[in-house]
PDB file of N, CA and C in Angstrom:
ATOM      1  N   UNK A   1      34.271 -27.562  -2.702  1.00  0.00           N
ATOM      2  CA  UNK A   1      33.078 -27.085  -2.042  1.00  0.00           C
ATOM      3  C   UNK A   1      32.217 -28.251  -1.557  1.00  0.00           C
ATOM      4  N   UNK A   2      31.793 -29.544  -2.698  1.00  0.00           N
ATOM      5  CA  UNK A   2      31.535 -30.842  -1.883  1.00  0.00           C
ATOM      6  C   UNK A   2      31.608 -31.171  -0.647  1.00  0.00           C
ATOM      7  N   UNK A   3      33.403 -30.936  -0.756  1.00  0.00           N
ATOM      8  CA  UNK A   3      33.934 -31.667   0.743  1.00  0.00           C
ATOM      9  C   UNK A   3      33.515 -31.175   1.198  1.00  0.00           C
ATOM     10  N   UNK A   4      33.307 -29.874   1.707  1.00  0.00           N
ATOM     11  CA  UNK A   4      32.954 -29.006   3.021  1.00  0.00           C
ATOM     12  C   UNK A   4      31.902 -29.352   3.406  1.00  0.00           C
ATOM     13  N   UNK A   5      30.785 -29.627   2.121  1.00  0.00           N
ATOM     14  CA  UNK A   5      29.177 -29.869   2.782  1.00  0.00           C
ATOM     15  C   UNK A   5      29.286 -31.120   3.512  1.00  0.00           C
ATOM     16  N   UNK A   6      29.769 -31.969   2.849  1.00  0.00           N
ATOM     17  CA  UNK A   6      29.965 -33.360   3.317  1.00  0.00           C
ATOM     18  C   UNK A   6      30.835 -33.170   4.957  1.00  0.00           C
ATOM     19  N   UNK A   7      31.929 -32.438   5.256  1.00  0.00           N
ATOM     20  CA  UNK A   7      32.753 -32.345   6.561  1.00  0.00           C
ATOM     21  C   UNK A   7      31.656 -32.207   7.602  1.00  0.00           C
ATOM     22  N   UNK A   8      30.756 -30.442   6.986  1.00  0.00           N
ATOM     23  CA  UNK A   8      30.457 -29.851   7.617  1.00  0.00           C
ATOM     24  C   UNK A   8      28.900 -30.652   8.113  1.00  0.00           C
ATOM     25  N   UNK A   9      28.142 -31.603   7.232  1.00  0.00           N
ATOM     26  CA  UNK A   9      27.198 -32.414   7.714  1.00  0.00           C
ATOM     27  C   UNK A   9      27.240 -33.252   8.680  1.00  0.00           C
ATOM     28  N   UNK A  10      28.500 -33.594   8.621  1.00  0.00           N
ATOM     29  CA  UNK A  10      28.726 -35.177   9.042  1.00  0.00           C
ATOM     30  C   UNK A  10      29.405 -34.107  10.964  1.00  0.00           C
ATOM     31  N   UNK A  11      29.688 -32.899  10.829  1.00  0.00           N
ATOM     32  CA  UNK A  11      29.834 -32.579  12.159  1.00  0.00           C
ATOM     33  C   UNK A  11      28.643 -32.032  12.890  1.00  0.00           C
ATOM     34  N   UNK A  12      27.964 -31.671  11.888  1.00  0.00           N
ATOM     35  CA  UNK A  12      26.790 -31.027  12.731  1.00  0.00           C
ATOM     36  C   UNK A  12      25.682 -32.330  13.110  1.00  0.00           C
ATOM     37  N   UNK A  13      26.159 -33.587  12.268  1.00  0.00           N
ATOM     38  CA  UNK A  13      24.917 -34.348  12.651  1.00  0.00           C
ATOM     39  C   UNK A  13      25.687 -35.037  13.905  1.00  0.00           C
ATOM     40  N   UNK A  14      26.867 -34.907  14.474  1.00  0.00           N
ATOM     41  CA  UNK A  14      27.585 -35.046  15.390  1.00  0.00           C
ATOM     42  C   UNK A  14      26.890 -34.330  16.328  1.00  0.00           C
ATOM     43  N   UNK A  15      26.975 -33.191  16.054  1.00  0.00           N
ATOM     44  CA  UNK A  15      26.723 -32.042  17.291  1.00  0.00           C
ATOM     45  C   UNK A  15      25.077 -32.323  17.865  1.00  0.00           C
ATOM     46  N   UNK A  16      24.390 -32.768  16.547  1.00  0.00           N
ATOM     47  CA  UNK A  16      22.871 -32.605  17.016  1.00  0.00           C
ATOM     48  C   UNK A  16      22.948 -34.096  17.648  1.00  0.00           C
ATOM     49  N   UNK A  17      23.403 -34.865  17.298  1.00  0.00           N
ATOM     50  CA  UNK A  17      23.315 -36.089  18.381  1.00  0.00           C
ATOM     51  C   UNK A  17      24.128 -36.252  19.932  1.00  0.00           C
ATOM     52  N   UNK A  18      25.247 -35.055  19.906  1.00  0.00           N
ATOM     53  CA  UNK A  18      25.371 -34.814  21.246  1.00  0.00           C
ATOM     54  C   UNK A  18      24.271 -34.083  22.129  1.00  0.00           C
ATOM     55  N   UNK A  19      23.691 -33.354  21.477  1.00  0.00           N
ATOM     56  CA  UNK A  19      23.027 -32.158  21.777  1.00  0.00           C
ATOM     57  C   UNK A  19      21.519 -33.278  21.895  1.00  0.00           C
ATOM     58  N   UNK A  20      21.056 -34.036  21.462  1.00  0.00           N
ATOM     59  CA  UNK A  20      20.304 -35.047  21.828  1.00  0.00           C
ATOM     60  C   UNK A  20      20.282 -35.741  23.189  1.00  0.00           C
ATOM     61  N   UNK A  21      21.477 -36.447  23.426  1.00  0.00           N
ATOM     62  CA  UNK A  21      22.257 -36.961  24.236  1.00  0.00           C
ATOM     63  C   UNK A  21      22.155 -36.120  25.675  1.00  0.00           C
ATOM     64  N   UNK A  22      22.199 -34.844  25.646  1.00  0.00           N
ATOM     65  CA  UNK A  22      22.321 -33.661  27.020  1.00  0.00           C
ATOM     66  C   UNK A  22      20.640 -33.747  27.273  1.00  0.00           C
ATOM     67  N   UNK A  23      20.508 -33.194  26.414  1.00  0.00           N
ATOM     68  CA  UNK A  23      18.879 -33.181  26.628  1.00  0.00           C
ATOM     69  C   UNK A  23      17.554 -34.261  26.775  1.00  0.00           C
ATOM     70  N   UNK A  24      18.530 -35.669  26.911  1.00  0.00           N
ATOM     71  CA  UNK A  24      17.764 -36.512  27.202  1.00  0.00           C
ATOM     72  C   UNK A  24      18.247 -36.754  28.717  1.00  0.00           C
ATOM     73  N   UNK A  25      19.530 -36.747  28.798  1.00  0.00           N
ATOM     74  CA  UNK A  25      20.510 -36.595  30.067  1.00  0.00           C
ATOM     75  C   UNK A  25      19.291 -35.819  31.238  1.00  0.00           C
ATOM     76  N   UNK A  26      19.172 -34.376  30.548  1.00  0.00           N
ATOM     77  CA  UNK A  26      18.368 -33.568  31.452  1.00  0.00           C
ATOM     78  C   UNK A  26      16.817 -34.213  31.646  1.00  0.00           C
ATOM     79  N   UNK A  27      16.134 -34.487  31.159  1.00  0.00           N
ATOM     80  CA  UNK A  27      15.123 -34.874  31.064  1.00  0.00           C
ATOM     81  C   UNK A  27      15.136 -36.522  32.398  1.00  0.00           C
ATOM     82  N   UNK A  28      16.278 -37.327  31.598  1.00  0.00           N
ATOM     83  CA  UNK A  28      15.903 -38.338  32.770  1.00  0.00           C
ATOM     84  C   UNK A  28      16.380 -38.116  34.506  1.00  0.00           C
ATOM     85  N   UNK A  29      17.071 -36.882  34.485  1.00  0.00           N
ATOM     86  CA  UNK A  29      17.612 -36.512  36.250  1.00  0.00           C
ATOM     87  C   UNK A  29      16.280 -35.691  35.951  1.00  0.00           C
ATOM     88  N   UNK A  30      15.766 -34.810  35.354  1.00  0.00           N
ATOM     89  CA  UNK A  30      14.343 -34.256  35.906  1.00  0.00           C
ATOM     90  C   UNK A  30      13.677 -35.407  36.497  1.00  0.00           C
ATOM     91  N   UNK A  31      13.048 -36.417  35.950  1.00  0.00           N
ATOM     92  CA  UNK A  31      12.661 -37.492  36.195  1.00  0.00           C
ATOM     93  C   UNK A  31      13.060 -38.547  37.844  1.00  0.00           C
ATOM     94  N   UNK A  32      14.396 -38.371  37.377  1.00  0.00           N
ATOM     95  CA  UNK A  32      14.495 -39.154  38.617  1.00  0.00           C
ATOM     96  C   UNK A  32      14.371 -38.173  40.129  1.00  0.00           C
ATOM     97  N   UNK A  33      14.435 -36.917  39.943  1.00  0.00           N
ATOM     98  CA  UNK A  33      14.480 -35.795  40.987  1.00  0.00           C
ATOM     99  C   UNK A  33      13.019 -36.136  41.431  1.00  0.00           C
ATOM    100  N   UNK A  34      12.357 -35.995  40.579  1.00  0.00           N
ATOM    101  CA  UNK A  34      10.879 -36.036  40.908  1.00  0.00           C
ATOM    102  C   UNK A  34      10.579 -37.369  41.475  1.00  0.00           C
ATOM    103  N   UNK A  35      10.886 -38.821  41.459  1.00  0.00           N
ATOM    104  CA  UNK A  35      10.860 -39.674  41.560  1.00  0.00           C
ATOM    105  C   UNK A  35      11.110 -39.578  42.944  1.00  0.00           C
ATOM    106  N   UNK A  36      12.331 -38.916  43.368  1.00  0.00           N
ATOM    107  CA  UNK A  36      13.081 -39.096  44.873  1.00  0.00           C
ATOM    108  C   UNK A  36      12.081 -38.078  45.785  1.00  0.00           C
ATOM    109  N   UNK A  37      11.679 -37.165  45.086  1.00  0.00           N
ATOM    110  CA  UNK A  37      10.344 -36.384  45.891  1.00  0.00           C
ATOM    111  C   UNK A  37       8.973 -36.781  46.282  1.00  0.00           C
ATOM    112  N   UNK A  38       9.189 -37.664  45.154  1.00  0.00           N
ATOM    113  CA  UNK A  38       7.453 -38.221  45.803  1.00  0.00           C
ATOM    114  C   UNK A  38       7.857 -39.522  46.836  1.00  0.00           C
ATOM    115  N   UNK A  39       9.055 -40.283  46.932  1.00  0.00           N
ATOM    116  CA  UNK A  39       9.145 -40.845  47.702  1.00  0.00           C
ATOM    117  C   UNK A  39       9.805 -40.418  49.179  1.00  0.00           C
ATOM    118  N   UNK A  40      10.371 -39.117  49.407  1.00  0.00           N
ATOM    119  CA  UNK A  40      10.531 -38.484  50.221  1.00  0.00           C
ATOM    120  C   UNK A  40       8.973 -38.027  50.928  1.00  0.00           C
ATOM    121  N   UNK A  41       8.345 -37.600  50.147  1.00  0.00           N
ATOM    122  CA  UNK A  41       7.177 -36.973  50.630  1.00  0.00           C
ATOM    123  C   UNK A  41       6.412 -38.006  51.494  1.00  0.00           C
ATOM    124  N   UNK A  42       6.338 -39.209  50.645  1.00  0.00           N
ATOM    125  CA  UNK A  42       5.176 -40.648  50.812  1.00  0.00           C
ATOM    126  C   UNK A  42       6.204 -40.882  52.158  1.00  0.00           C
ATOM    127  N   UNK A  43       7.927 -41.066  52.612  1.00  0.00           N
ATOM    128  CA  UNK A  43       7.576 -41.220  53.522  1.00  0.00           C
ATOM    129  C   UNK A  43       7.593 -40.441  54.950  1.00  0.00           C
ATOM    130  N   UNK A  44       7.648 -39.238  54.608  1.00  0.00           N
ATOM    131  CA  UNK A  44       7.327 -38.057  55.568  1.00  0.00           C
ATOM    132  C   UNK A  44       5.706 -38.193  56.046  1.00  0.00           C
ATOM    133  N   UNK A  45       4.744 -38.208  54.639  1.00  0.00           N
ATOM    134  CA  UNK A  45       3.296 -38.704  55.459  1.00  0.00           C
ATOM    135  C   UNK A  45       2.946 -39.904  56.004  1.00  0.00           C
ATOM    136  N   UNK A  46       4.041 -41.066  55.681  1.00  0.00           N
ATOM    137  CA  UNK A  46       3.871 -42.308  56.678  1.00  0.00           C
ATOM    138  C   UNK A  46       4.171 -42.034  58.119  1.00  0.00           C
ATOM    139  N   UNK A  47       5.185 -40.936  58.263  1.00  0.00           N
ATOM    140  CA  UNK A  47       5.918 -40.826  59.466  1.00  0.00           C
ATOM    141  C   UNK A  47       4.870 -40.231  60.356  1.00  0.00           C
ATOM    142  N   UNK A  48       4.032 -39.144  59.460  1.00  0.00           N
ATOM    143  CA  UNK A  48       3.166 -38.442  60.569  1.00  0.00           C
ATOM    144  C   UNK A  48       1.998 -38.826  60.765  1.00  0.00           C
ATOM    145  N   UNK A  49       1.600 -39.710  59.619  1.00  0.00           N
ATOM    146  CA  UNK A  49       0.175 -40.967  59.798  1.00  0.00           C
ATOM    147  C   UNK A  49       0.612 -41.952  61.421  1.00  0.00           C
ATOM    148  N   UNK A  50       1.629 -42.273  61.502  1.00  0.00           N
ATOM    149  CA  UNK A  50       2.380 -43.725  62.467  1.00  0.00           C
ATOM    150  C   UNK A  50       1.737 -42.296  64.082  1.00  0.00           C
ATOM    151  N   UNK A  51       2.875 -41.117  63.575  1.00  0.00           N
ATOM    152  CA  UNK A  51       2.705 -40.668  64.621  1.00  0.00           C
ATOM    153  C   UNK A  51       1.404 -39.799  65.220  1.00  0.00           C
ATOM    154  N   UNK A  52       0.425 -39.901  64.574  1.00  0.00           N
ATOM    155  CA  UNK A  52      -0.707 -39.459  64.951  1.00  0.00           C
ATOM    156  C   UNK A  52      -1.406 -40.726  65.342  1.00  0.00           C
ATOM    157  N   UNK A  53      -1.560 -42.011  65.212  1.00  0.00           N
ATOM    158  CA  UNK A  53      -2.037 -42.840  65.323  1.00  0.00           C
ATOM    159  C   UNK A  53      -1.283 -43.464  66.532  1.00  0.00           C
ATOM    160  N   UNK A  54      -0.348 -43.219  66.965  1.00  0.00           N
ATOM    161  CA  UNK A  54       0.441 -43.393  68.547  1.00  0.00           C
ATOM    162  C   UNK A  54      -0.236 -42.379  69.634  1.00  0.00           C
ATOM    163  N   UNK A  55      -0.130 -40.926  69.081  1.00  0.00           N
ATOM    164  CA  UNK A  55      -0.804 -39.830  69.627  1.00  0.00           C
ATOM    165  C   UNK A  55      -2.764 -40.077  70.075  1.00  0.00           C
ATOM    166  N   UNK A  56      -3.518 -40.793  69.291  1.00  0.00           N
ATOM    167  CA  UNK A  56      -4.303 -41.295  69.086  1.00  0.00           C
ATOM    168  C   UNK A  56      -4.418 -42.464  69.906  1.00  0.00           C
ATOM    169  N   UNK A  57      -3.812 -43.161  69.919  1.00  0.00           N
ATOM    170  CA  UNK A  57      -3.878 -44.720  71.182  1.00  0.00           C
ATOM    171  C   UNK A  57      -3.507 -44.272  72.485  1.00  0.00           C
ATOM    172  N   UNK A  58      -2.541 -43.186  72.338  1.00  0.00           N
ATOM    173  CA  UNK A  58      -2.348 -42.507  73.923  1.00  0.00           C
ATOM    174  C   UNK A  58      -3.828 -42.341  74.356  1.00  0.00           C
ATOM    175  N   UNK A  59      -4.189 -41.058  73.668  1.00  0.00           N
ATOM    176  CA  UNK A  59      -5.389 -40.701  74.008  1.00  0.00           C
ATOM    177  C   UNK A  59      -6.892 -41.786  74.704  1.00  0.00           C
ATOM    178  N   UNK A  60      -6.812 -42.729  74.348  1.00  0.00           N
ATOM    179  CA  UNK A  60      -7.820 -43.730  73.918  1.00  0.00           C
ATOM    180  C   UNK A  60      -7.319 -44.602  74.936  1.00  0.00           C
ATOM    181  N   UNK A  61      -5.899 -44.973  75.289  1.00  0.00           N
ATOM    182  CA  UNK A  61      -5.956 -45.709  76.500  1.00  0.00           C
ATOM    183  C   UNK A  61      -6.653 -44.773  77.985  1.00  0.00           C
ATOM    184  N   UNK A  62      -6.162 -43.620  77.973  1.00  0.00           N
ATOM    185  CA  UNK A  62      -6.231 -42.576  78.834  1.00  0.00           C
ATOM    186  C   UNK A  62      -7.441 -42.495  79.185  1.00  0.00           C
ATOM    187  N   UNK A  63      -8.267 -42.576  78.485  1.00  0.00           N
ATOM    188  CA  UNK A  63      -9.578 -42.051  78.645  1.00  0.00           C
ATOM    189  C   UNK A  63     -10.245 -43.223  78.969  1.00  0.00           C
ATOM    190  N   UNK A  64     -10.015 -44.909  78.396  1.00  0.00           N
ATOM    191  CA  UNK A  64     -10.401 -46.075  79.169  1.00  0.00           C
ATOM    192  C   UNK A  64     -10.043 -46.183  80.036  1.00  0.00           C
ATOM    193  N   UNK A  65      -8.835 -45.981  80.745  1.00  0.00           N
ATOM    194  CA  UNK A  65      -8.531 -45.406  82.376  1.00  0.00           C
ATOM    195  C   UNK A  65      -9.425 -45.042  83.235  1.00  0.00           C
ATOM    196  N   UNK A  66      -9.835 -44.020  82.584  1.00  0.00           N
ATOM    197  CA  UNK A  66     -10.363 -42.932  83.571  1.00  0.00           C
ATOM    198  C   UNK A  66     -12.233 -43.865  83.232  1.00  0.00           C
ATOM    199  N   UNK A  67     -12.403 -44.123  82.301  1.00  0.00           N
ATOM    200  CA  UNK A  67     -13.894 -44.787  82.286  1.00  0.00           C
ATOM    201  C   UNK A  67     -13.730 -45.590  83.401  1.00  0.00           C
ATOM    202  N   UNK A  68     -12.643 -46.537  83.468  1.00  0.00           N
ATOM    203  CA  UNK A  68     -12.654 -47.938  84.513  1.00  0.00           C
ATOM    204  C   UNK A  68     -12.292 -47.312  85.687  1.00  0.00           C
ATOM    205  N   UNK A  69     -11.658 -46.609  86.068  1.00  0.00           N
ATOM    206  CA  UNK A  69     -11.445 -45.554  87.718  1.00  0.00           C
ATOM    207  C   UNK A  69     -12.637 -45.009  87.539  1.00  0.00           C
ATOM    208  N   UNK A  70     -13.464 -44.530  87.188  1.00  0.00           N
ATOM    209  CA  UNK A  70     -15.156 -44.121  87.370  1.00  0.00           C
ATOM    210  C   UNK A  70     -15.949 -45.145  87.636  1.00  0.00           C
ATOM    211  N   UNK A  71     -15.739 -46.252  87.139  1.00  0.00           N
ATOM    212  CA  UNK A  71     -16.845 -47.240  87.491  1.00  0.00           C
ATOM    213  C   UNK A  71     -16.529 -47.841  88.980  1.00  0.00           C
ATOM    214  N   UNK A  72     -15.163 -47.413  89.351  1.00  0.00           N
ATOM    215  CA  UNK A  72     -14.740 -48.531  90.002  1.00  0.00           C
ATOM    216  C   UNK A  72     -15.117 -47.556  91.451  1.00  0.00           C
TER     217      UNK A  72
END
């Protein structure tokens, strides 16, 4: 009866250290998922910061145009 406790410890403290092992597994791809999202995101709002600020200099040359064809 010994043996068994002794077999049966020595597998379950197996199992709980695999079972450790998954669930840290999961935890660091949660982690890195989230990681790849905020840098997806950061550069989706660089992309539309660049392109509003092109959209923005259009505008702004256009309209110094038209100031200097008025004066002129």
């Amino acid at each position: 009866m010994c043996t068994f406790f002794k077999s049966a410890g020595r597998l379950g403290a197996i199992i709980a250290l695999i079972m450790l092992f998954v669930g840290l597994m999961k935890q660091i791809i949660a982690l890195i998922s989230t990681l790849i999202f905020a840098i997806k995101f950061g550069v989706i709002a660089l992309f539309a910061t660049m392109l509003l600020l092109v959209v923005f200099s259009m505008f702004r040359g256009r309209q110094k145009r038209r100031r200097e064809m008025e004066d002129i």
